[in-house]
N, C-alpha and C. Protein backbone atom coordinates (compact mmCIF):
# COMPACT_ATOMS: atom_id res chain seq x y z
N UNK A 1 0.86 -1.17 0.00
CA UNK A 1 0.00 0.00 0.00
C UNK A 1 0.90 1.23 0.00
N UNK A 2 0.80 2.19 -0.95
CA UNK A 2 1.60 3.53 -1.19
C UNK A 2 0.79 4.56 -0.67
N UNK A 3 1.47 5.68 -0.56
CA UNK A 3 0.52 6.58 0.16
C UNK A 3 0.08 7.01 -1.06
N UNK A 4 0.35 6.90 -2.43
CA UNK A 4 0.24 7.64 -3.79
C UNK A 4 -1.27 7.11 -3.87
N UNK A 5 -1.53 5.68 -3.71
CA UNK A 5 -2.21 5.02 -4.61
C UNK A 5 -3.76 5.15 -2.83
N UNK A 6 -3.69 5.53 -2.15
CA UNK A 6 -4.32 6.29 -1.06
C UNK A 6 -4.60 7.27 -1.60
N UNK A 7 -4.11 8.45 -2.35
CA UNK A 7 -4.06 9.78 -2.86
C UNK A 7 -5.07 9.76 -4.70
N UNK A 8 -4.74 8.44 -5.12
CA UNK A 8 -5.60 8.46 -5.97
C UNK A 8 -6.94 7.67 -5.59
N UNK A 9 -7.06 7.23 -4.57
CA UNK A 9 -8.27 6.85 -4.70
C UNK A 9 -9.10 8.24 -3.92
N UNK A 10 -8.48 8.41 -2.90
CA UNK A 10 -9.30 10.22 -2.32
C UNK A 10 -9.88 10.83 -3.40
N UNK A 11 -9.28 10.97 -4.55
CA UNK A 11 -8.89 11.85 -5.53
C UNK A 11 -10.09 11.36 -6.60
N UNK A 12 -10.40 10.06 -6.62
CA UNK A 12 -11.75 9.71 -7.16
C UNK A 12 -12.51 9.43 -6.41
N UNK A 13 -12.89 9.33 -5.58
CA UNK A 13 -13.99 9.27 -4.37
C UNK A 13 -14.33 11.06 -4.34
N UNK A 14 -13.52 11.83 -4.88
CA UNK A 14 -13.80 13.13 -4.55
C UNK A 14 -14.92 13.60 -5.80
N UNK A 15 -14.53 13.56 -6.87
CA UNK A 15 -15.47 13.70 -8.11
C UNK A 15 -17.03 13.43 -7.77
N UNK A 16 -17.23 11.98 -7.19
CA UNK A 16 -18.48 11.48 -6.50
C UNK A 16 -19.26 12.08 -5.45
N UNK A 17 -18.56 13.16 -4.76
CA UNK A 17 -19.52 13.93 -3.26
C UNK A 17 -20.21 13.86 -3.59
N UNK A 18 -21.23 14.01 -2.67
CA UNK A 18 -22.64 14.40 -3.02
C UNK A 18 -23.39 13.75 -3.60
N UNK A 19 -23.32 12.68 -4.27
CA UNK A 19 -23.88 11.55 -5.48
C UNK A 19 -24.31 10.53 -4.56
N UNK A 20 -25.13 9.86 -5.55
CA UNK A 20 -25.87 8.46 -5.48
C UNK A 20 -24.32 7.37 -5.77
N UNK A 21 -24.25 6.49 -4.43
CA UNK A 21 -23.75 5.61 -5.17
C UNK A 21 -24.02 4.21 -4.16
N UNK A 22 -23.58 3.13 -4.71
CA UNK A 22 -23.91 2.04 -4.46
C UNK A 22 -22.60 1.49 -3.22
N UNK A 23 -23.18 0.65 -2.17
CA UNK A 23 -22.08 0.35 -1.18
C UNK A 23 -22.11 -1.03 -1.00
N UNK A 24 -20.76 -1.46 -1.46
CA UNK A 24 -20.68 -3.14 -0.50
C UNK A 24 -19.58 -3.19 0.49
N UNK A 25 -20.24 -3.44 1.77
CA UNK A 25 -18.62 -3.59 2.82
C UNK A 25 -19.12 -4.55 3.12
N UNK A 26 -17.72 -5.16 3.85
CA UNK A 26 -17.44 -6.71 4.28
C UNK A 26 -16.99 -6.36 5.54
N UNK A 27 -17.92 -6.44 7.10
CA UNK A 27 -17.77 -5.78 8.01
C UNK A 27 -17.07 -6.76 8.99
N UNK A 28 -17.37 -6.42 10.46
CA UNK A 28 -16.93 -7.51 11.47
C UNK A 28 -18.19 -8.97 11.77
N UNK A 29 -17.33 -10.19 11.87
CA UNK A 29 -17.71 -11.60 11.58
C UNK A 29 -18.14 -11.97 10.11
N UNK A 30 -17.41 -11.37 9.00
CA UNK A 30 -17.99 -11.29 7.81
C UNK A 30 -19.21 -10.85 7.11
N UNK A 31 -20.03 -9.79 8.30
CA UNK A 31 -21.48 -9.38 7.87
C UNK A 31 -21.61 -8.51 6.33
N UNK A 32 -22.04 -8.17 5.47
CA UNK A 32 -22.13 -7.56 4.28
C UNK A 32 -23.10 -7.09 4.19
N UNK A 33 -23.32 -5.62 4.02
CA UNK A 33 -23.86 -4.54 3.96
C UNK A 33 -24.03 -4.18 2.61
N UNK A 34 -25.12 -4.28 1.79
CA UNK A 34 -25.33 -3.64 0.52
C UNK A 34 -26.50 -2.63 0.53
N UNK A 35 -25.92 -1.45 0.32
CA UNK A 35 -26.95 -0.21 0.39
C UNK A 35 -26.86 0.81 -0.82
N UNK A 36 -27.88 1.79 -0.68
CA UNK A 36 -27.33 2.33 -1.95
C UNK A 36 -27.90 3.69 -0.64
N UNK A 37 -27.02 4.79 -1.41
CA UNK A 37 -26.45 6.05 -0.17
C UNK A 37 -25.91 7.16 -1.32
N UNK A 38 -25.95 8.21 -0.28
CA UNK A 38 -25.02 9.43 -0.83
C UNK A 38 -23.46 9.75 -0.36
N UNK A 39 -22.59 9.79 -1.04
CA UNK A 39 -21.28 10.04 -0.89
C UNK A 39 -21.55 11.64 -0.02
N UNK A 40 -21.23 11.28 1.59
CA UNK A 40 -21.56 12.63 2.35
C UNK A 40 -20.62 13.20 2.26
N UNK A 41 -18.62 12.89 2.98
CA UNK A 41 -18.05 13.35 2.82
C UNK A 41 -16.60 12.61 2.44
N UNK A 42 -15.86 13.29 1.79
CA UNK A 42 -14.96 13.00 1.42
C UNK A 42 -13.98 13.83 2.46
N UNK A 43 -12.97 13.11 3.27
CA UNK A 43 -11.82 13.72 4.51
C UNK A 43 -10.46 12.64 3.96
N UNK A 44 -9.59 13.72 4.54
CA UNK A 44 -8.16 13.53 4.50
C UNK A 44 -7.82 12.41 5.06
N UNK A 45 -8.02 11.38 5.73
CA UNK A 45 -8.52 10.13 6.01
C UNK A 45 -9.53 9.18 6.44
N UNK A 46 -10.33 9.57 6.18
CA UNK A 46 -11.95 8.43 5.38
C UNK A 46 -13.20 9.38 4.90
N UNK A 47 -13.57 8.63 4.21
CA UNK A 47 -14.80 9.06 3.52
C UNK A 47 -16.25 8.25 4.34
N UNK A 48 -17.22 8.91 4.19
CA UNK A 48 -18.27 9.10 4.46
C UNK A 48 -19.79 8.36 3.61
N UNK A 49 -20.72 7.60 3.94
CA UNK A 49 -21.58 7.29 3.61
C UNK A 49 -22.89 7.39 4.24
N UNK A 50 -23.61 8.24 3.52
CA UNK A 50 -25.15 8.43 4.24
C UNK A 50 -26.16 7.73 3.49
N UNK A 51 -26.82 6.39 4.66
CA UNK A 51 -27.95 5.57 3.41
C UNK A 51 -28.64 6.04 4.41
N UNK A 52 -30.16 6.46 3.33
CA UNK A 52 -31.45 6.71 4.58
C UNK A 52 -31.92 5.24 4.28
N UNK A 53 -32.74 4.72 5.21
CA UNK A 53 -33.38 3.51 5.01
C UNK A 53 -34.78 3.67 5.61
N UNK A 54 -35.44 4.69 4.75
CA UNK A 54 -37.10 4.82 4.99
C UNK A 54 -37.08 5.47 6.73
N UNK A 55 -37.10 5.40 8.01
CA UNK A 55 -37.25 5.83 8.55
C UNK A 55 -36.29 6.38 9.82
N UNK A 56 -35.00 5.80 9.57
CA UNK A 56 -33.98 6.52 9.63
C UNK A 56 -32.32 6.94 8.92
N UNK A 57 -31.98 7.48 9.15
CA UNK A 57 -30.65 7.70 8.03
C UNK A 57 -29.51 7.29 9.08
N UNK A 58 -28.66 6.83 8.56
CA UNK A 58 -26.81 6.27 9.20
C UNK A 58 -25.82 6.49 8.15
N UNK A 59 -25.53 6.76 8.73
CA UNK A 59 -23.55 7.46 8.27
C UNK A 59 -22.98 6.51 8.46
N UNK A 60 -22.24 5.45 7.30
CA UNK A 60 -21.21 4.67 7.64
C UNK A 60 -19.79 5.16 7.41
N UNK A 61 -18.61 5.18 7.91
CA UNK A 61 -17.55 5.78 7.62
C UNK A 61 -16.52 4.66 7.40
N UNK A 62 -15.41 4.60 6.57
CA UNK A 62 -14.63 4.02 5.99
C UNK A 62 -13.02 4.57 5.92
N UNK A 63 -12.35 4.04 5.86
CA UNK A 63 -10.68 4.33 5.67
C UNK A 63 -10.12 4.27 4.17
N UNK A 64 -9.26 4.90 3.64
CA UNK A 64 -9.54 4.39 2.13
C UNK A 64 -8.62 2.95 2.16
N UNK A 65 -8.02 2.67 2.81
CA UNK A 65 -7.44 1.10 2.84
C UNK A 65 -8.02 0.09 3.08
N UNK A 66 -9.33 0.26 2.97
CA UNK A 66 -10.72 -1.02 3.17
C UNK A 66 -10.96 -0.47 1.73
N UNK A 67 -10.54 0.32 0.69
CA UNK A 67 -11.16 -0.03 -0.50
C UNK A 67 -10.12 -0.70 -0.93
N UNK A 68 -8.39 -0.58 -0.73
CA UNK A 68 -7.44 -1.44 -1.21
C UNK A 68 -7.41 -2.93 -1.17
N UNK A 69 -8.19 -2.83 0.39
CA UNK A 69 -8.21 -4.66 0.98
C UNK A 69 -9.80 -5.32 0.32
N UNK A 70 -10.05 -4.47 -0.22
CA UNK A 70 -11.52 -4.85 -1.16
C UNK A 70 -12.57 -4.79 0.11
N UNK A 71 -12.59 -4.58 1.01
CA UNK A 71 -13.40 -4.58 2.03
C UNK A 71 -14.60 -3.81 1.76
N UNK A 72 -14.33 -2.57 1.05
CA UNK A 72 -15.25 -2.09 0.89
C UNK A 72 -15.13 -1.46 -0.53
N UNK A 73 -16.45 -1.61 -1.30
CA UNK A 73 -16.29 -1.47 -3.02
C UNK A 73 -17.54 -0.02 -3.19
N UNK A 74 -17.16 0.94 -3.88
CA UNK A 74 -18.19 2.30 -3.81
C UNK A 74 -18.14 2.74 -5.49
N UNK A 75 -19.69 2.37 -6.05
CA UNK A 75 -20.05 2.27 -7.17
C UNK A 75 -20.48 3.59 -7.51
N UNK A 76 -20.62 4.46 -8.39
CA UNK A 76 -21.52 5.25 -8.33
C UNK A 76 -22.52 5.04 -9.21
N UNK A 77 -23.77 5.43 -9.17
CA UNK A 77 -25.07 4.80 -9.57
C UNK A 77 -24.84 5.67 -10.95
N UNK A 78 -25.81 4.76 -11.59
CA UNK A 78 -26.25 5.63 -13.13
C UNK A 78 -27.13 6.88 -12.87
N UNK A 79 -26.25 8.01 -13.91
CA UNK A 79 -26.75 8.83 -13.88
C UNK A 79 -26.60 10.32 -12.75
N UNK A 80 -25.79 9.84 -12.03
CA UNK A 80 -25.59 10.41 -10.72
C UNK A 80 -24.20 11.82 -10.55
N UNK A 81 -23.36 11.33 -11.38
CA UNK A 81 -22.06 12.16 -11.83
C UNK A 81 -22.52 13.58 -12.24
């Protein structure tokens, strides 16, 4: 893991703020989370996910080295860019 290749993924996760996009993480005891959310924030070490789910909303937050370890994969939806 380079700090470069940390710097390019910030760097495309950044284009996406604010957008629709699609989430798969691979959490603790192997649980998997598939939601679809808005890219809330993008920070100097982790980014941000807001899924509402009908009657309340959660912020999941992430490191960008759970997208290196595939842990966590962030799609952006059609149409959304």
């Amino acid at each position: 893991m380079t700090h470069h290749t940390i710097r390019a993924i910030m760097r495309d996760l950044k284009q996406y703020e604010g957008s629709a996009v699609s989430l798969y993480a691979i959490g603790d005891r192997n649980r998997i989370l598939q939601a679809q959310g808005i890219l809330d924030g993008v920070y100097p070490d982790i980014f941000t996910v807001r899924v509402d789910n009908g009657s309340y909303q959660k912020r999941y937050c992430y490191a960008y080295s759970e997208i290196l370890t595939q842990h966590v994969k962030i799609r952006p939806l059609e149409g959304s860019a």
